[in-house]
PDB file of N, CA and C in Angstrom:
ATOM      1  N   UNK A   1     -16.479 -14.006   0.544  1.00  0.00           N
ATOM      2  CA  UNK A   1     -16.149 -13.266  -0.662  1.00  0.00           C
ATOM      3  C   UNK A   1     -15.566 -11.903  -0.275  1.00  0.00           C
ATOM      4  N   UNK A   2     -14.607 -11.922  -0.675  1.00  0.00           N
ATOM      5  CA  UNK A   2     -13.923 -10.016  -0.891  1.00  0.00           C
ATOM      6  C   UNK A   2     -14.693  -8.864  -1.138  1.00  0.00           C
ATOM      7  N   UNK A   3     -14.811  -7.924  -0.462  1.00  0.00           N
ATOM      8  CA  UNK A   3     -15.279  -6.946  -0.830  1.00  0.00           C
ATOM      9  C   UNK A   3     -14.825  -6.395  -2.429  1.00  0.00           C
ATOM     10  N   UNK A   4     -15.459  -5.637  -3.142  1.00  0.00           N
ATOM     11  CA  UNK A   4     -15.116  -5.163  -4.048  1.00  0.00           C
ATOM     12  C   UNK A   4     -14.052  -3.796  -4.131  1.00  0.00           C
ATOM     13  N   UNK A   5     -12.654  -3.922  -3.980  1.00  0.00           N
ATOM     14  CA  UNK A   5     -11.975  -2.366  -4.084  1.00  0.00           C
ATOM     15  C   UNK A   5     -12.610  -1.509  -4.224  1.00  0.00           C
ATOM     16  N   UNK A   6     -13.023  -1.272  -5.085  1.00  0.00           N
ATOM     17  CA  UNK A   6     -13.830   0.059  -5.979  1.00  0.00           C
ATOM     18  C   UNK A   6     -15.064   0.669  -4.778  1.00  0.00           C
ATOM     19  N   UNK A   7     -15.072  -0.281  -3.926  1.00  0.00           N
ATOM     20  CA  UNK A   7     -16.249   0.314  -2.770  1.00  0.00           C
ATOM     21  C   UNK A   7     -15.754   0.265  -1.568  1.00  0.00           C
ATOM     22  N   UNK A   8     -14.254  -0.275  -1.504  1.00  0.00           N
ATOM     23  CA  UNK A   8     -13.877  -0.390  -0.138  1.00  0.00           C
ATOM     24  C   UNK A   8     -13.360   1.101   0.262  1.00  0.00           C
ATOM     25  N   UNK A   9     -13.647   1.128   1.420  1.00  0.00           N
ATOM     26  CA  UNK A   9     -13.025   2.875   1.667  1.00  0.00           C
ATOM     27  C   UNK A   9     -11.581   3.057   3.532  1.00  0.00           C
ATOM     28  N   UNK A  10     -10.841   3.755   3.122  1.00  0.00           N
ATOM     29  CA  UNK A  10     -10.045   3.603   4.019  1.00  0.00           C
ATOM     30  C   UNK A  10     -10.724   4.744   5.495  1.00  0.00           C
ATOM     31  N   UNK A  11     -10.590   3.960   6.866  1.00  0.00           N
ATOM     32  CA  UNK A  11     -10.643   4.737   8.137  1.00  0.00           C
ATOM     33  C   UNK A  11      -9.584   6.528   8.091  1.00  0.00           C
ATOM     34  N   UNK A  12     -10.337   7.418   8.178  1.00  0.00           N
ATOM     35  CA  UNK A  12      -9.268   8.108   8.179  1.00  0.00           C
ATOM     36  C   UNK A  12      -8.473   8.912   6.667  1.00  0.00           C
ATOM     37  N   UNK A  13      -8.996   8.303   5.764  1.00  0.00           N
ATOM     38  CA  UNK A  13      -8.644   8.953   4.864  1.00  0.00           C
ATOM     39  C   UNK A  13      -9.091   9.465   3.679  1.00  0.00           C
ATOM     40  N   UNK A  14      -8.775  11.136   3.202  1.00  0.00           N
ATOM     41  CA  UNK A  14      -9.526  11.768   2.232  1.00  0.00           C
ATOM     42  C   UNK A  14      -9.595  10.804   0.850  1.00  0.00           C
ATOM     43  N   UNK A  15     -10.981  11.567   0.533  1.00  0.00           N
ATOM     44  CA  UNK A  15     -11.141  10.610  -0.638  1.00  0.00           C
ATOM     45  C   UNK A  15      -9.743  11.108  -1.837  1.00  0.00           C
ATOM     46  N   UNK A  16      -9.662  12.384  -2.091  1.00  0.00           N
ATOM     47  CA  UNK A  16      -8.025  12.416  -2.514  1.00  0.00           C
ATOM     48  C   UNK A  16      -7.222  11.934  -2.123  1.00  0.00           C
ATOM     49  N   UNK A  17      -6.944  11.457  -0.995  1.00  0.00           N
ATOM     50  CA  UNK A  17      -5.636  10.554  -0.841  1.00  0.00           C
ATOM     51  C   UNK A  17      -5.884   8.734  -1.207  1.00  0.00           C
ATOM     52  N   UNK A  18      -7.149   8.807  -0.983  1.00  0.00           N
ATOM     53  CA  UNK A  18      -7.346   7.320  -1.368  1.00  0.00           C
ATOM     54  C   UNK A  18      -7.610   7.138  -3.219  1.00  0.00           C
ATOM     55  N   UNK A  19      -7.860   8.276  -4.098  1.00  0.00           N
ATOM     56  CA  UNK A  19      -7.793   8.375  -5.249  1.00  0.00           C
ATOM     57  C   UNK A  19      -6.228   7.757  -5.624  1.00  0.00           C
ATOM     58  N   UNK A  20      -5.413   8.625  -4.972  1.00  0.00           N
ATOM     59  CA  UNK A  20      -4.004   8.053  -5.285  1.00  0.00           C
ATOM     60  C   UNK A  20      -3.800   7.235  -4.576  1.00  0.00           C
ATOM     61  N   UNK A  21      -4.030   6.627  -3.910  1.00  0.00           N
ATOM     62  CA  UNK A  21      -3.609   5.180  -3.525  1.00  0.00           C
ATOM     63  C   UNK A  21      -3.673   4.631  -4.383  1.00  0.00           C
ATOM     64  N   UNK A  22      -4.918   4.617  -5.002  1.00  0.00           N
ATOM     65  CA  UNK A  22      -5.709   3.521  -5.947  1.00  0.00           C
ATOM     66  C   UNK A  22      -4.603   3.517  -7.437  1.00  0.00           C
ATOM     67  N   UNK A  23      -3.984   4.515  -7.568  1.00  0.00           N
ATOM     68  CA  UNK A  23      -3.674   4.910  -8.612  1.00  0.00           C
ATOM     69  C   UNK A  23      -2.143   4.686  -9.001  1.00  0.00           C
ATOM     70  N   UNK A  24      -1.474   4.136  -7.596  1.00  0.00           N
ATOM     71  CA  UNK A  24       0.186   4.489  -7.397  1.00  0.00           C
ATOM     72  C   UNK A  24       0.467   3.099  -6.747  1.00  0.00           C
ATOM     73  N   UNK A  25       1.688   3.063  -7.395  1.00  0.00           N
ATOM     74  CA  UNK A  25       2.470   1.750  -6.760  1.00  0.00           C
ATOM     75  C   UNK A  25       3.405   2.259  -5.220  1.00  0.00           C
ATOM     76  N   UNK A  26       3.275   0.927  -4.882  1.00  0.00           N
ATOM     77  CA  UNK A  26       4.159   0.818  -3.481  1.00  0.00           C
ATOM     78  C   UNK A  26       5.613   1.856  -3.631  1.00  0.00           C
ATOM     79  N   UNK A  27       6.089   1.912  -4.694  1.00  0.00           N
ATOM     80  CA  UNK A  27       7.252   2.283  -4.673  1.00  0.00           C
ATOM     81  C   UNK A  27       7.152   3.806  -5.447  1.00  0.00           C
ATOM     82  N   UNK A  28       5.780   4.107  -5.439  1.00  0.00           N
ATOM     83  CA  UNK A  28       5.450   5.641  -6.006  1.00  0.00           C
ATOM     84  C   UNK A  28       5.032   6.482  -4.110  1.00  0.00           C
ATOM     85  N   UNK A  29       4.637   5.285  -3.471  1.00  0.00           N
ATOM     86  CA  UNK A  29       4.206   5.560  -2.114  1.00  0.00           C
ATOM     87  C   UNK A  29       6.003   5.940  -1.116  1.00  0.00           C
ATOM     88  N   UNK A  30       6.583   5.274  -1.538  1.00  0.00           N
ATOM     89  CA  UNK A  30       7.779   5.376  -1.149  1.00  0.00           C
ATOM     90  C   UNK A  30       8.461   6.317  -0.947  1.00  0.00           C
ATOM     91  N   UNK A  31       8.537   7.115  -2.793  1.00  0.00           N
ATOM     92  CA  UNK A  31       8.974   7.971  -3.193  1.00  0.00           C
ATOM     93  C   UNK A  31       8.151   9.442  -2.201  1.00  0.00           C
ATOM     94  N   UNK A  32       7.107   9.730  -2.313  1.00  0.00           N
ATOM     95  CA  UNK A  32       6.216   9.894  -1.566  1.00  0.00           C
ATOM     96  C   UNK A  32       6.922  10.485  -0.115  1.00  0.00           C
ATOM     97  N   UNK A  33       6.933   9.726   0.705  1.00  0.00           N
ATOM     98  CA  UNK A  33       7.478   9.622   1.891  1.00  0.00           C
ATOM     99  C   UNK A  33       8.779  10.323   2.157  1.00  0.00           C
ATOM    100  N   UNK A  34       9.496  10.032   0.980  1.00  0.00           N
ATOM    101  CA  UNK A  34      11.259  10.395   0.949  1.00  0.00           C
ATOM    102  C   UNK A  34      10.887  11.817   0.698  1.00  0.00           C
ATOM    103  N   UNK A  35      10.243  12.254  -0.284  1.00  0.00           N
ATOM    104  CA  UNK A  35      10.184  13.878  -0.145  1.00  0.00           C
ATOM    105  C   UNK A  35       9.758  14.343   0.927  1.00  0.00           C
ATOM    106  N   UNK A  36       8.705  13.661   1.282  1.00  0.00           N
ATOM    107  CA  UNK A  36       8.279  14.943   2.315  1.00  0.00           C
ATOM    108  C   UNK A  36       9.133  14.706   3.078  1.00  0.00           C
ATOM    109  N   UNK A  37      10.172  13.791   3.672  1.00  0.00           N
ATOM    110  CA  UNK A  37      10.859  13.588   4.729  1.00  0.00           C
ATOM    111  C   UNK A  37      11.741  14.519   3.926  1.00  0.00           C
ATOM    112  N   UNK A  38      12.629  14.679   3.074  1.00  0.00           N
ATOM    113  CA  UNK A  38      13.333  15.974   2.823  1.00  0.00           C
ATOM    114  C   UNK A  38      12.802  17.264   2.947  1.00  0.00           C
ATOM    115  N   UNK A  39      11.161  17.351   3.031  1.00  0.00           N
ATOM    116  CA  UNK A  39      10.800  18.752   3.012  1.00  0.00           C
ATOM    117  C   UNK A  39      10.795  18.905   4.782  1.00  0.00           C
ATOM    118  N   UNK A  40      11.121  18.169   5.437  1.00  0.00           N
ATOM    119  CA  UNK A  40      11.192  18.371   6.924  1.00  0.00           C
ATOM    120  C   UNK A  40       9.690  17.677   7.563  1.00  0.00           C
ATOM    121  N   UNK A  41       9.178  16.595   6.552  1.00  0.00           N
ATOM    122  CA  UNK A  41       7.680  16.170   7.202  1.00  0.00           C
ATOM    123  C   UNK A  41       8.084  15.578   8.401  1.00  0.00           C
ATOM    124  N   UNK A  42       7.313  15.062   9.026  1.00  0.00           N
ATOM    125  CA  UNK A  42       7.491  13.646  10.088  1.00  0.00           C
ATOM    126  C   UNK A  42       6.699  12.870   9.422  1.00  0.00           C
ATOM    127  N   UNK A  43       7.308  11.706   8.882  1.00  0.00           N
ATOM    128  CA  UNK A  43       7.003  10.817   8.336  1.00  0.00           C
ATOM    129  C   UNK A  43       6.900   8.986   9.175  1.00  0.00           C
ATOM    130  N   UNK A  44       7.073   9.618  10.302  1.00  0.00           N
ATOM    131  CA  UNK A  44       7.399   8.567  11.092  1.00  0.00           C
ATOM    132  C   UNK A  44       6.518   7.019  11.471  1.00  0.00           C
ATOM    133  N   UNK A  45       4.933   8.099  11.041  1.00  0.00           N
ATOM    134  CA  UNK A  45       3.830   6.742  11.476  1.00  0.00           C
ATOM    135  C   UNK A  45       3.826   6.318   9.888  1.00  0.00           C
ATOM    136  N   UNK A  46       4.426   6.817   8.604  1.00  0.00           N
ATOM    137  CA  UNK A  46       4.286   6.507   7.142  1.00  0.00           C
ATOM    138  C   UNK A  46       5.376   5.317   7.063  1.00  0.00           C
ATOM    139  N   UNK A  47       6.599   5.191   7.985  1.00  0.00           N
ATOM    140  CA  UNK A  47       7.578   4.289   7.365  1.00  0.00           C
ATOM    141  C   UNK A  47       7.185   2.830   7.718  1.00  0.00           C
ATOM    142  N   UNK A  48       6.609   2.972   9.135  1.00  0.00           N
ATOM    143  CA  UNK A  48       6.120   1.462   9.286  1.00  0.00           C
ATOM    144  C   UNK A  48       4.897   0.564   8.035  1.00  0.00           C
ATOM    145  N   UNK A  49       4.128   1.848   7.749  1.00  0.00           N
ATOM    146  CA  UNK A  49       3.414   1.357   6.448  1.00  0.00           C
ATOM    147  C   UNK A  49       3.817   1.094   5.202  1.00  0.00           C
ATOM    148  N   UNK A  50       5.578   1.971   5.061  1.00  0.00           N
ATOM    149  CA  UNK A  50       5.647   2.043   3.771  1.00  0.00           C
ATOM    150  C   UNK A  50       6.444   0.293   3.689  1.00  0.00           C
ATOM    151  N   UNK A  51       7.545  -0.199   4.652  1.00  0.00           N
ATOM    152  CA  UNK A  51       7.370  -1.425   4.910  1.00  0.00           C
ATOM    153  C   UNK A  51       7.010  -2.426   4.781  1.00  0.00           C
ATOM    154  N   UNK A  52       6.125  -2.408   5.605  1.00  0.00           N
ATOM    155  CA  UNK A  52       4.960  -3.791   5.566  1.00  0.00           C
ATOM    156  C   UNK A  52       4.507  -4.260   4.167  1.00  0.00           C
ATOM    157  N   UNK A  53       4.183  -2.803   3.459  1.00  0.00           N
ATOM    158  CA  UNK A  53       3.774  -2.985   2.422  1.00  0.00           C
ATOM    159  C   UNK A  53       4.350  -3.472   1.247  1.00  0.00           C
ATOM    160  N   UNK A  54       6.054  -3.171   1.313  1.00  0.00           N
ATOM    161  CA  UNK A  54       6.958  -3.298   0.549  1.00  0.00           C
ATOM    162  C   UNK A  54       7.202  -4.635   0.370  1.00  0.00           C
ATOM    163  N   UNK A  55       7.633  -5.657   2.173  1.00  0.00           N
ATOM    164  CA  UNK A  55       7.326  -6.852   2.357  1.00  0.00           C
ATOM    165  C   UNK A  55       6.220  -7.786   2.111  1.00  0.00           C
ATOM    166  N   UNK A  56       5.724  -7.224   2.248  1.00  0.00           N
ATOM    167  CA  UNK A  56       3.854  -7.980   1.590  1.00  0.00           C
ATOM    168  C   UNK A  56       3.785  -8.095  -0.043  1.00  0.00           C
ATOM    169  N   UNK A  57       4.214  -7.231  -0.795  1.00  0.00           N
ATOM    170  CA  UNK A  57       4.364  -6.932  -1.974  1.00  0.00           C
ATOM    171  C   UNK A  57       5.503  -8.013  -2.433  1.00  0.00           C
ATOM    172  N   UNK A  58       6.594  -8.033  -1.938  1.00  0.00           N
ATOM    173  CA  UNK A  58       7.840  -8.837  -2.549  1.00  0.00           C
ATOM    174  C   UNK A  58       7.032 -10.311  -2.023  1.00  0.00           C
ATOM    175  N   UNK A  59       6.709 -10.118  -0.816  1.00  0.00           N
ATOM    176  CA  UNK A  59       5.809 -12.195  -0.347  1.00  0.00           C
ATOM    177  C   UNK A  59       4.913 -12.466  -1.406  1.00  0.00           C
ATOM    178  N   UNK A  60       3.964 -11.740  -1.856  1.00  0.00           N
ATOM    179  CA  UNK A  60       2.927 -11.752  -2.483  1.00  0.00           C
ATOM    180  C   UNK A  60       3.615 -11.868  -4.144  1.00  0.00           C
ATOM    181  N   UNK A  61       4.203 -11.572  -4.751  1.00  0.00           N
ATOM    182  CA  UNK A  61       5.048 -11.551  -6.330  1.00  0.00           C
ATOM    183  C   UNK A  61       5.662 -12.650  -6.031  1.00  0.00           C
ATOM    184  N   UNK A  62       6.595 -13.093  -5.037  1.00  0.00           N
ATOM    185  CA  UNK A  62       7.019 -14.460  -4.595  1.00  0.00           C
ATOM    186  C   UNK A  62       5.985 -15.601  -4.843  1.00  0.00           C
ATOM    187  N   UNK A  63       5.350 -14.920  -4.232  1.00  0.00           N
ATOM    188  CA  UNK A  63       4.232 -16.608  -3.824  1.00  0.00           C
ATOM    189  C   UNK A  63       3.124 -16.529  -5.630  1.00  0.00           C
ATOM    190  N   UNK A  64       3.261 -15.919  -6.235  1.00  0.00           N
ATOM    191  CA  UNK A  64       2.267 -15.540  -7.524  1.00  0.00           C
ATOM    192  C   UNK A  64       3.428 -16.034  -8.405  1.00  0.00           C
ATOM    193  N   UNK A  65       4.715 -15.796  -8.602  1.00  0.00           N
ATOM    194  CA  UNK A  65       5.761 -16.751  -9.486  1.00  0.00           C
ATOM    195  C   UNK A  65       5.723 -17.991  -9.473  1.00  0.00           C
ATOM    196  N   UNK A  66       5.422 -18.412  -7.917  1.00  0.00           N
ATOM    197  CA  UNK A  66       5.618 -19.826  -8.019  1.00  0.00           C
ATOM    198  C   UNK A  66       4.592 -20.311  -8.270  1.00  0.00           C
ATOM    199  N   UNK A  67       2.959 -20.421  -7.851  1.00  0.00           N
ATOM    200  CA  UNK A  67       2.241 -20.445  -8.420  1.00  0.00           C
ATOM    201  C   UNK A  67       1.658 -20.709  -9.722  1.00  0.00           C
ATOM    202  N   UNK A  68       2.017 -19.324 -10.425  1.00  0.00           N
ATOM    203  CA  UNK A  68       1.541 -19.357 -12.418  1.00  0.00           C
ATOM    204  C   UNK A  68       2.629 -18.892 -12.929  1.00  0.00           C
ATOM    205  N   UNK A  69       3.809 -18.439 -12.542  1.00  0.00           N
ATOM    206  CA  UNK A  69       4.874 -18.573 -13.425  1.00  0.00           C
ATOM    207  C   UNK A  69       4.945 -17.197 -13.831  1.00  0.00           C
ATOM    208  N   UNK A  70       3.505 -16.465 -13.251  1.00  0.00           N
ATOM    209  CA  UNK A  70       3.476 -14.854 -14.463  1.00  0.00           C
ATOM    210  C   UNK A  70       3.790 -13.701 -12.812  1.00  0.00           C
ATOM    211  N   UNK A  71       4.107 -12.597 -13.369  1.00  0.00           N
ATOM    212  CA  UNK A  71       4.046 -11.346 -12.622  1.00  0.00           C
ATOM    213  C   UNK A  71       2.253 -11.189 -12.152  1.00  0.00           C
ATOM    214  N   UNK A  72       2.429 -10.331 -11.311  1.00  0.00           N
ATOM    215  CA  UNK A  72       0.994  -9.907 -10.314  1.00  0.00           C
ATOM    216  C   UNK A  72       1.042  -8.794 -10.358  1.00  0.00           C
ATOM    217  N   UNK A  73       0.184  -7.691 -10.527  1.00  0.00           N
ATOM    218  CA  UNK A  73      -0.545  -6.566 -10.011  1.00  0.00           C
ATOM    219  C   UNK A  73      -0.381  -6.487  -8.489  1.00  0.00           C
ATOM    220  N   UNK A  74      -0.003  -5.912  -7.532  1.00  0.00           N
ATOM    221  CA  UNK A  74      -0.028  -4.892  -6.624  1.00  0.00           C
ATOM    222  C   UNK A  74      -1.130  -4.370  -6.290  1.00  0.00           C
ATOM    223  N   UNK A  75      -2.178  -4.560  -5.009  1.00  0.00           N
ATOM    224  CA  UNK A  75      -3.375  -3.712  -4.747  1.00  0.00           C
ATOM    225  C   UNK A  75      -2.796  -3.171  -3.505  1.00  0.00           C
ATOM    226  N   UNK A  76      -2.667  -1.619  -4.420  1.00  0.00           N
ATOM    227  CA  UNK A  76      -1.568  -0.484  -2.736  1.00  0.00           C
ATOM    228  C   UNK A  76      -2.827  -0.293  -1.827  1.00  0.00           C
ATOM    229  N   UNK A  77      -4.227  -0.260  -2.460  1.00  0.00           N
ATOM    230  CA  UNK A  77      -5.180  -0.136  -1.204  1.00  0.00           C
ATOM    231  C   UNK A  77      -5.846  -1.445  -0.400  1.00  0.00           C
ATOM    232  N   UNK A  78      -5.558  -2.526  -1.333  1.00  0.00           N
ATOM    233  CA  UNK A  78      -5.497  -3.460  -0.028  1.00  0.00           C
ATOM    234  C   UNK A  78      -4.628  -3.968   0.964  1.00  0.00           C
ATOM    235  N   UNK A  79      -3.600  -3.604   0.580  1.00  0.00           N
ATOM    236  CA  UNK A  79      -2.128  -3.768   1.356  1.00  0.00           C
ATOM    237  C   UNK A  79      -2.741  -3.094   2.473  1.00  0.00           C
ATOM    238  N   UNK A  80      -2.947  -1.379   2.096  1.00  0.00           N
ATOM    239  CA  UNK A  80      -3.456  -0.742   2.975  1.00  0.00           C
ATOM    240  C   UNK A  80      -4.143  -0.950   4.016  1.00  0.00           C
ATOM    241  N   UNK A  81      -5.157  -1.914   3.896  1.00  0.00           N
ATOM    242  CA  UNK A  81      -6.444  -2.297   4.862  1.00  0.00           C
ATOM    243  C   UNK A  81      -5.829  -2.939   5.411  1.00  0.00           C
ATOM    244  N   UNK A  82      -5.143  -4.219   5.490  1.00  0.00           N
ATOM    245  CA  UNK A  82      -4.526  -4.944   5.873  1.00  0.00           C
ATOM    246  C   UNK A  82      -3.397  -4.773   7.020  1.00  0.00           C
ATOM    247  N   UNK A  83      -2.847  -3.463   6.883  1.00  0.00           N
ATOM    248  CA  UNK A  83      -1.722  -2.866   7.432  1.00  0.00           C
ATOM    249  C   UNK A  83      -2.942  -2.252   8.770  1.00  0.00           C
ATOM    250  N   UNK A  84      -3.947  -1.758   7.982  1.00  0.00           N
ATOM    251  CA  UNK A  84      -4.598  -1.068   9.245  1.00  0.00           C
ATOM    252  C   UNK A  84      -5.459  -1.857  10.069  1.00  0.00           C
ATOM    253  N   UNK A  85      -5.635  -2.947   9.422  1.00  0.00           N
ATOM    254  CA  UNK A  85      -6.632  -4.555  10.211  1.00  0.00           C
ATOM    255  C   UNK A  85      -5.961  -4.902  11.145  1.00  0.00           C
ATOM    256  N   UNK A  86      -4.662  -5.468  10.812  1.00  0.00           N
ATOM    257  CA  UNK A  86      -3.546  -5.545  11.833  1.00  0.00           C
ATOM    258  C   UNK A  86      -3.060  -4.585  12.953  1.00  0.00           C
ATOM    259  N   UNK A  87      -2.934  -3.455  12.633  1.00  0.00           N
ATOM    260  CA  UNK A  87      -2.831  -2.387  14.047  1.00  0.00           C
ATOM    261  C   UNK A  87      -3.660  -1.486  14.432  1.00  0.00           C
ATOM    262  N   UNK A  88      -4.547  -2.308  14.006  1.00  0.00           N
ATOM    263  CA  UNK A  88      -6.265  -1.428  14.833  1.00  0.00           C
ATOM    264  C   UNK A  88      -6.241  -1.627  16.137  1.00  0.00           C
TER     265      UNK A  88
END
């Protein structure tokens, strides 16, 4: 059985930043990234995440169309775990 979101907590990150995770789509995470990379951030360990996630997201709406025919919800903080399960 899945852990429950609402109790899962990310390695590494403030509970404010994981508030907005919870709260923002992949493509609010995106947006995200593009500023601070205009404000001169290094965003560099953010693009491989922003990615994966983007791809996981379009596989995952793919595979949920064919399925039931309906649109899916997006979980940006389990994408998250997932991204970090994999390159732990």
């Amino acid at each position: 059985m899945r852990p429950d979101i609402r109790t899962r907590k990310l390695r590494g990150v403030s509970a404010e930043d994981e508030s907005w995770l919870r709260e923002h789509s992949v493509k609010d995470l995106r947006n995200l990234v593009f500023e601070m990379y205009n404000l001169g951030e290094d965003v560099s360990d953010m693009v491989p995440l922003v990615n994966y996630m983007e791809e996981l997201e379009t596989k995952l709406i793919t595979e949920q169309k064919l399925v039931s025919g309906e649109e899916m919800d997006i979980d940006v903080m389990d994408m998250v775990q997932t991204f970090e399960h994999i390159h732990a």
